[in-house]
C-alpha atoms as a PDB file:
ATOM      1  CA  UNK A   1     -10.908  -4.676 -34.494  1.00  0.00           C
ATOM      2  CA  UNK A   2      -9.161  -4.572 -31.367  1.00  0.00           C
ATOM      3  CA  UNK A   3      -9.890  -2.028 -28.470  1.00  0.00           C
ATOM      4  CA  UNK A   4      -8.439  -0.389 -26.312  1.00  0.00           C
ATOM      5  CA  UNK A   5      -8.358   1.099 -22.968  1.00  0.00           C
ATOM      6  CA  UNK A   6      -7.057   4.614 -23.366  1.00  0.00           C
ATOM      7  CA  UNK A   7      -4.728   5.669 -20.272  1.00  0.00           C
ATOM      8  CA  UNK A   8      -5.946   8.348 -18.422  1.00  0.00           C
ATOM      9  CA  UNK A   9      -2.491  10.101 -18.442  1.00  0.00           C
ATOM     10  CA  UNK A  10       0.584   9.112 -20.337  1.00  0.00           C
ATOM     11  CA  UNK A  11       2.080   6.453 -19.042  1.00  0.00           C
ATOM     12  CA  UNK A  12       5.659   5.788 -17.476  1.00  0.00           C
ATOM     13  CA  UNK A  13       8.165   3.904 -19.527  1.00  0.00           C
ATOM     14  CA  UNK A  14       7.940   0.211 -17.926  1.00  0.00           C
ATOM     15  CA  UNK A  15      11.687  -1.353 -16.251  1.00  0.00           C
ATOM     16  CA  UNK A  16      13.117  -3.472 -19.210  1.00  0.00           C
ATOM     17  CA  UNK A  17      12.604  -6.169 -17.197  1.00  0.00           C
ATOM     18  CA  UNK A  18      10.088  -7.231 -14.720  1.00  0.00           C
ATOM     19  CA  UNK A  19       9.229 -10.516 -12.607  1.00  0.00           C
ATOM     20  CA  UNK A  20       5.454  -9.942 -11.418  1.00  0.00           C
ATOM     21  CA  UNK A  21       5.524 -13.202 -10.017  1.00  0.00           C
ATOM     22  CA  UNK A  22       7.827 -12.015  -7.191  1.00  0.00           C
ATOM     23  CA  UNK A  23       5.357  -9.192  -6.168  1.00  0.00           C
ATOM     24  CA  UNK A  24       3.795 -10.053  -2.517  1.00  0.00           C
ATOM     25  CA  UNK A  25       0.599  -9.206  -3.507  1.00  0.00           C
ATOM     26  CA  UNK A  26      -0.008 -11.715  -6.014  1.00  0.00           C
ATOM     27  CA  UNK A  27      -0.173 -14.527  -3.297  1.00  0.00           C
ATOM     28  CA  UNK A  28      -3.268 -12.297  -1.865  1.00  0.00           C
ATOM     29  CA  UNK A  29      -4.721 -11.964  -5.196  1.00  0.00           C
ATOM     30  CA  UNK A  30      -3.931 -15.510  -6.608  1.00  0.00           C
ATOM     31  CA  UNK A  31      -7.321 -16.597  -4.602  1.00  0.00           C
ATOM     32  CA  UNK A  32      -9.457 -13.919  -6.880  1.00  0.00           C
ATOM     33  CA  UNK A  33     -10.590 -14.874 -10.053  1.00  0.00           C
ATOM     34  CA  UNK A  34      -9.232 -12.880 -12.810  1.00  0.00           C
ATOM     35  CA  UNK A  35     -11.171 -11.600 -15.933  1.00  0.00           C
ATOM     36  CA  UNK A  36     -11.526 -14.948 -18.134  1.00  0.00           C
ATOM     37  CA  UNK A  37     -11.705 -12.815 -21.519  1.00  0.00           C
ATOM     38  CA  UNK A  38     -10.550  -9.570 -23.216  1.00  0.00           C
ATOM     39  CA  UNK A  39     -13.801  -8.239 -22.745  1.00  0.00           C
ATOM     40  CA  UNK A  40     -14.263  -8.627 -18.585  1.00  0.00           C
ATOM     41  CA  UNK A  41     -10.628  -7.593 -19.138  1.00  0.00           C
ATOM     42  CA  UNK A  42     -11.352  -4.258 -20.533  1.00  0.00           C
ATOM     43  CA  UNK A  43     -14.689  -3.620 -17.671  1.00  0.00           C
ATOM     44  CA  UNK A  44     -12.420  -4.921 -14.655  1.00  0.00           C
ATOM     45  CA  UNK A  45     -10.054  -2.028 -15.592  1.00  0.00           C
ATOM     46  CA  UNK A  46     -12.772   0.388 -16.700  1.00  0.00           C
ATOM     47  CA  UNK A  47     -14.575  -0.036 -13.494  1.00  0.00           C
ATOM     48  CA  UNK A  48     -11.115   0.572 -12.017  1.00  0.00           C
ATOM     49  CA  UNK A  49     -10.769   3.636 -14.082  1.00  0.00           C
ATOM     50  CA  UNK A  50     -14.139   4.830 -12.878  1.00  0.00           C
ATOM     51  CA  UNK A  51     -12.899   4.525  -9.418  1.00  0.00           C
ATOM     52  CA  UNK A  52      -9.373   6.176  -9.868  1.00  0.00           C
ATOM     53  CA  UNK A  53      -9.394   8.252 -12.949  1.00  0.00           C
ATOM     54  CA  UNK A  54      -5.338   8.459 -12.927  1.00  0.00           C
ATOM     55  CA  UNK A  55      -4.302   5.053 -11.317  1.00  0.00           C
ATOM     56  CA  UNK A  56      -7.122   3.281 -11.950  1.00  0.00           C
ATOM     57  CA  UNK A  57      -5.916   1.369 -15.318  1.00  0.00           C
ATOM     58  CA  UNK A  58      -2.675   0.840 -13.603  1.00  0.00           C
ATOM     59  CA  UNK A  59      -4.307  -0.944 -10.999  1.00  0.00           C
ATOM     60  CA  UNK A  60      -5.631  -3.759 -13.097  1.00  0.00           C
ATOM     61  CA  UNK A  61      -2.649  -4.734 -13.418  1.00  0.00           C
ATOM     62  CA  UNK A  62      -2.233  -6.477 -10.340  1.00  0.00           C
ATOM     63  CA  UNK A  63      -5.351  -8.487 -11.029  1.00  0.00           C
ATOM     64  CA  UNK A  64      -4.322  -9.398 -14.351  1.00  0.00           C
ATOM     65  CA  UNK A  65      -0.886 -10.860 -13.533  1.00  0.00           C
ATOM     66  CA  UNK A  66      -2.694 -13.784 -11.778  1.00  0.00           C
ATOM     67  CA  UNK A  67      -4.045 -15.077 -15.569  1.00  0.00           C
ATOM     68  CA  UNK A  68      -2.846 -18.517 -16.067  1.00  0.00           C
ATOM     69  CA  UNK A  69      -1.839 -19.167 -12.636  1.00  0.00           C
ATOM     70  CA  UNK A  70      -3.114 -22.990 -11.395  1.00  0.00           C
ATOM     71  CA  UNK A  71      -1.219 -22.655  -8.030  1.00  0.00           C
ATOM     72  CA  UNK A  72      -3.425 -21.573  -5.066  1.00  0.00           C
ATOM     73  CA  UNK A  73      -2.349 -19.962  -1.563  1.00  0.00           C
ATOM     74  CA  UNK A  74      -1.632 -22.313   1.112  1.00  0.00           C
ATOM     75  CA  UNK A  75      -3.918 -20.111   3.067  1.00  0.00           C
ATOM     76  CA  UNK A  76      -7.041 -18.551   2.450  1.00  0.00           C
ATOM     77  CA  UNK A  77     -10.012 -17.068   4.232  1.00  0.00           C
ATOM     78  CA  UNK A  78     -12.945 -18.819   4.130  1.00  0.00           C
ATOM     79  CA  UNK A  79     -16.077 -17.839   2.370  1.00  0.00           C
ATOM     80  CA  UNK A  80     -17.777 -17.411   5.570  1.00  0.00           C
ATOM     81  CA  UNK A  81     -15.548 -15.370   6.868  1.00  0.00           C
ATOM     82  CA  UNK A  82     -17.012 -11.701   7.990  1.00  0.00           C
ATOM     83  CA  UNK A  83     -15.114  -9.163   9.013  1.00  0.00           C
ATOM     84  CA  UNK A  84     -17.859  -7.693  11.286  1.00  0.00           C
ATOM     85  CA  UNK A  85     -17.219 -11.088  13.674  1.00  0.00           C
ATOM     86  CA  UNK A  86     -13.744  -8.356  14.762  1.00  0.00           C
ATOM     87  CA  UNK A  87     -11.151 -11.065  15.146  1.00  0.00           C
ATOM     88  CA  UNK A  88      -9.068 -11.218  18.324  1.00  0.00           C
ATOM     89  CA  UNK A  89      -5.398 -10.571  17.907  1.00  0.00           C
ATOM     90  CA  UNK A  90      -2.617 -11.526  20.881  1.00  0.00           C
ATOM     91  CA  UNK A  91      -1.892  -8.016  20.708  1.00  0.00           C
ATOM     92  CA  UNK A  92      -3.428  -5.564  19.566  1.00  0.00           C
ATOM     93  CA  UNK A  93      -2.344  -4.458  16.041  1.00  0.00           C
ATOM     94  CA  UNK A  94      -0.885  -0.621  14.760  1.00  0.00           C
ATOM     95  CA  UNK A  95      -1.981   0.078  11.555  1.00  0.00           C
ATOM     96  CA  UNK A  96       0.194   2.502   9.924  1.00  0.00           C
ATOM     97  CA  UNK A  97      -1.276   4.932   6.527  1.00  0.00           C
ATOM     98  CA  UNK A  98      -0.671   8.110   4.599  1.00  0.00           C
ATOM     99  CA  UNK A  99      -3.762  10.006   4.694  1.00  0.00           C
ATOM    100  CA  UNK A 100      -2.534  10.392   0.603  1.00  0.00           C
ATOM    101  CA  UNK A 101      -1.639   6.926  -0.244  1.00  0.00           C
ATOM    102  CA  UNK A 102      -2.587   6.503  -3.985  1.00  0.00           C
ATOM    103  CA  UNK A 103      -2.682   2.516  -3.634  1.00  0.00           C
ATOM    104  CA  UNK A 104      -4.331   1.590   0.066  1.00  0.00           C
ATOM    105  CA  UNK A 105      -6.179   4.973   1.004  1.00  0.00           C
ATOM    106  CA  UNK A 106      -6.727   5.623   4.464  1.00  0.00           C
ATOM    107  CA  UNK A 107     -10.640   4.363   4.595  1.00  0.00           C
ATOM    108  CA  UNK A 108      -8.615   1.021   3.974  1.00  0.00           C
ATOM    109  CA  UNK A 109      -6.946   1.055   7.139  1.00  0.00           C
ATOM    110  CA  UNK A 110      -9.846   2.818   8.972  1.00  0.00           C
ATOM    111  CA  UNK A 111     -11.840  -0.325   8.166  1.00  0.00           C
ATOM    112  CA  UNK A 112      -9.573  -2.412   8.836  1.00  0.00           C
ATOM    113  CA  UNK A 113      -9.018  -1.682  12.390  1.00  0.00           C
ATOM    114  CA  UNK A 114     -12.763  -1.887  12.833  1.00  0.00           C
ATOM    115  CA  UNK A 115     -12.234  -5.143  12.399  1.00  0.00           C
ATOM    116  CA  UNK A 116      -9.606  -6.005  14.840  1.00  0.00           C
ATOM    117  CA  UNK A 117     -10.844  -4.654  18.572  1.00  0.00           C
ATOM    118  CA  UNK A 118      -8.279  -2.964  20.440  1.00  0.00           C
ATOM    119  CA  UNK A 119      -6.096  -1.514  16.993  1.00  0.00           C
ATOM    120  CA  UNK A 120      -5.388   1.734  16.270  1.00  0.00           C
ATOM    121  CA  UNK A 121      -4.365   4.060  13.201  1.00  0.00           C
ATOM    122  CA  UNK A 122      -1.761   6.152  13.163  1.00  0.00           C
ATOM    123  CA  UNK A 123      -1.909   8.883  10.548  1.00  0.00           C
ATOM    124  CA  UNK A 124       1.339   9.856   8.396  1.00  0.00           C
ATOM    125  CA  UNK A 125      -0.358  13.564   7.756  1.00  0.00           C
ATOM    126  CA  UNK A 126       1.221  15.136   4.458  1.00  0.00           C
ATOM    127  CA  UNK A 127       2.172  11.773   3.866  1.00  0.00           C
ATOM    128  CA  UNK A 128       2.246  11.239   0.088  1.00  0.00           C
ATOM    129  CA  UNK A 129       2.789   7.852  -1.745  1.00  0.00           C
ATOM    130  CA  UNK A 130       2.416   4.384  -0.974  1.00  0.00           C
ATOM    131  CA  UNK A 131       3.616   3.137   2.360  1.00  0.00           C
ATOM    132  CA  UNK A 132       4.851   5.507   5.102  1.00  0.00           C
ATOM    133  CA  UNK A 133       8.518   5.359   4.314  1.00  0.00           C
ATOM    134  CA  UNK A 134       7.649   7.134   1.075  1.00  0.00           C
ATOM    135  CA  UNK A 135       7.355   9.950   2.400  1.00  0.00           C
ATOM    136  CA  UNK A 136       9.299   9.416   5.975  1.00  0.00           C
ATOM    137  CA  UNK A 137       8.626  10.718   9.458  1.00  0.00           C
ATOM    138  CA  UNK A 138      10.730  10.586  12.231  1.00  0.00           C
ATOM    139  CA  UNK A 139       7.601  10.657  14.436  1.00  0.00           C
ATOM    140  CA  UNK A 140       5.697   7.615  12.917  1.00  0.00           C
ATOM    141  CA  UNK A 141       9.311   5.792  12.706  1.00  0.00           C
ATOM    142  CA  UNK A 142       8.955   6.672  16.844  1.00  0.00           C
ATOM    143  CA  UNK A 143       5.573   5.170  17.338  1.00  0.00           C
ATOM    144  CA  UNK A 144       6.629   1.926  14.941  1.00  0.00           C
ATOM    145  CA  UNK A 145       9.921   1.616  17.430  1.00  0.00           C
ATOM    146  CA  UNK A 146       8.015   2.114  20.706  1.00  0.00           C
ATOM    147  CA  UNK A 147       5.192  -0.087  19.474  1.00  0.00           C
ATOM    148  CA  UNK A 148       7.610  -3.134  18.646  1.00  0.00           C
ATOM    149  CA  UNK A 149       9.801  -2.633  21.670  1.00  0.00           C
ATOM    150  CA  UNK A 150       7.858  -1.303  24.385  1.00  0.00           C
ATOM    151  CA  UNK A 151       3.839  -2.253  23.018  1.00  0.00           C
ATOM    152  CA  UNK A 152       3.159   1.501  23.367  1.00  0.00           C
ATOM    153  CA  UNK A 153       0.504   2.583  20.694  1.00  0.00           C
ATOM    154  CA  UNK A 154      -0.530   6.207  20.119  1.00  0.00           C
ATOM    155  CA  UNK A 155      -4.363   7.576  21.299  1.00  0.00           C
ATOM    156  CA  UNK A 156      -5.608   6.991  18.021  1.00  0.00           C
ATOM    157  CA  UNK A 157      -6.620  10.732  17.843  1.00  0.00           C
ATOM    158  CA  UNK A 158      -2.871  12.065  16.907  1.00  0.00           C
ATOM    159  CA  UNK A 159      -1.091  11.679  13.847  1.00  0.00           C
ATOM    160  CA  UNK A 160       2.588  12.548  12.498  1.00  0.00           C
ATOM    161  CA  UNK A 161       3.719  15.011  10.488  1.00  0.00           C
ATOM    162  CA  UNK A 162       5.711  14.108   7.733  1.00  0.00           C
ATOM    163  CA  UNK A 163       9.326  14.824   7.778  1.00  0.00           C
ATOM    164  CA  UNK A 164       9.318  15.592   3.692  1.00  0.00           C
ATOM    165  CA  UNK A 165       7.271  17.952   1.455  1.00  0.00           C
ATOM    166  CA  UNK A 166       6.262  16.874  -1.875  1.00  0.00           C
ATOM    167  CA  UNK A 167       9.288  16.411  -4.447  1.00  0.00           C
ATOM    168  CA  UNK A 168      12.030  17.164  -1.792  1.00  0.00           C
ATOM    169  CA  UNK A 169      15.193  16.330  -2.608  1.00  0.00           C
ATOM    170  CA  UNK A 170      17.206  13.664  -0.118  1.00  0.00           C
ATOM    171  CA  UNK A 171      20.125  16.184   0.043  1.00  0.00           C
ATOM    172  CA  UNK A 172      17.768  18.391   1.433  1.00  0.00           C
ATOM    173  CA  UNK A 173      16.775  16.610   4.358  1.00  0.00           C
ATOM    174  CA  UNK A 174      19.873  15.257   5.190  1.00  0.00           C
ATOM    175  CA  UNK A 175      21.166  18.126   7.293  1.00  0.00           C
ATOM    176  CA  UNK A 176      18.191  18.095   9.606  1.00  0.00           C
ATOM    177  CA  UNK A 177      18.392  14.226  10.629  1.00  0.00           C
ATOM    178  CA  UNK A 178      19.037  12.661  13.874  1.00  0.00           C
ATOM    179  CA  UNK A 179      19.681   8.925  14.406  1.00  0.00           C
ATOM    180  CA  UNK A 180      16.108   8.061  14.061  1.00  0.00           C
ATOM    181  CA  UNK A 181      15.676  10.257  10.873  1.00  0.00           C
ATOM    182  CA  UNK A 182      19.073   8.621   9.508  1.00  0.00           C
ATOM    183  CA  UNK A 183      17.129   4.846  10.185  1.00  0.00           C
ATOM    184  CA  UNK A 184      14.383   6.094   7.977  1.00  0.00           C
ATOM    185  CA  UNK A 185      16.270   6.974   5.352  1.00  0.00           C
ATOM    186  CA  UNK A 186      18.287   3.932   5.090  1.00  0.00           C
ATOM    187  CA  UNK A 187      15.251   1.818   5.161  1.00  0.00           C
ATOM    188  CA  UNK A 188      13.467   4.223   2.387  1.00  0.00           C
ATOM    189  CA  UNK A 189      16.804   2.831   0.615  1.00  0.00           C
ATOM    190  CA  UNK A 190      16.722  -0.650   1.873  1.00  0.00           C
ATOM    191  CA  UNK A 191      13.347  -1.144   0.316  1.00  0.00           C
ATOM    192  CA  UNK A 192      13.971   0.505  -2.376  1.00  0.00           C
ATOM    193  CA  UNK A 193      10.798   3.038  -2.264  1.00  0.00           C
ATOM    194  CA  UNK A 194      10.166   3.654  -5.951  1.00  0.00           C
ATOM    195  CA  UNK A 195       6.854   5.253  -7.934  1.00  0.00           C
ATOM    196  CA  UNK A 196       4.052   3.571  -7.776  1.00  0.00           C
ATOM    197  CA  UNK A 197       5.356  -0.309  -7.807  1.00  0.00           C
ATOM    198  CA  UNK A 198       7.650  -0.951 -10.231  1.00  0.00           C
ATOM    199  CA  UNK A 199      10.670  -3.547  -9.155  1.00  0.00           C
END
């Protein structure tokens, strides 16, 4: 009898069509082994589950496209490796983060920029969804500008409000944009910012 792993919530109808094997992350998670067998299968996403009750299932995903792939990364890190070394950029690096990301919480980036002396984190406060241009500020879109042009980076102790509430309408905030808050929207376009990953 087969089993199954019931979703925590109903889920979304999938795109008719979808190439996985385009997704970035794949090359990051081609060097992890996926689960050999429907049973590590159904743990890997149970243990997912445990961790995110609502997008915990979904996440397995990711892990699970890699299944039959022969083709390794051309780089990889090497077993070795330890983050707590720090590793010494050129330039020190700005990581940007909601502080409600539902796919790389802010502890992520936190620990991340302990590893890399000299970074900071810039918050994206009321920021919800993955990446900041899902939810859009014309402040962190500021700090991204004046980091890449000028190598300004913020204290570390300030964040940026977002310029959208939850389940605002574009219309909406059209009205209120400058130039800089016109540039965010186009790129929210340009990448086509979508729930949770779908292409």
């Amino acid at each position: 009898m087969p089993f199954r792993v019931p979703p925590p919530i109903h889920p979304a109808p999938l795109p008719k069509r979808r190439n996985t094997r385009r997704l970035p992350s794949n090359n990051v998670l081609r060097r992890l082994q996926p689960p050999s067998n429907p049973f590590r299968i159904r743990a890997y996403a149970l243990i997912l589950q445990n961790i995110s009750y609502s997008a915990g299932a979904v996440q397995s995903e990711f892990r699970l496209s890699c299944i039959g792939r022969t083709v390794r990364p051309k780089w990889e890190l090497s077993p070795d490796f330890s983050w707590s070394q720090g590793v010494k950029t050129a330039f020190p690096i700005l990581f940007v983060n909601n502080d409600a990301d539902n796919v790389t919480p802010l502890v992520s980036a936190r620990n991340n920029s302990r590893a890399f002396p000299g970074s900071r984190v810039l918050v994206q406060e009321e920021g919800y969804g993955h990446t900041s241009l899902a939810a859009g500020s014309r402040c962190t879109a500021g700090w991204v500008r004046r980091y890449f042009q000028q190598g300004e980076m913020p204290d570390g102790k300030e964040g940026c409000k977002s310029d959208r509430r939850l389940f605002d309408e574009e219309e909406e905030m059209m009205g209120q944009e400058d130039e800089l808050g016109v540039a965010v929207r186009g790129l929210r376009k340009k990448v086509r910012i979508r729930p949770f990953y779908w292409g």
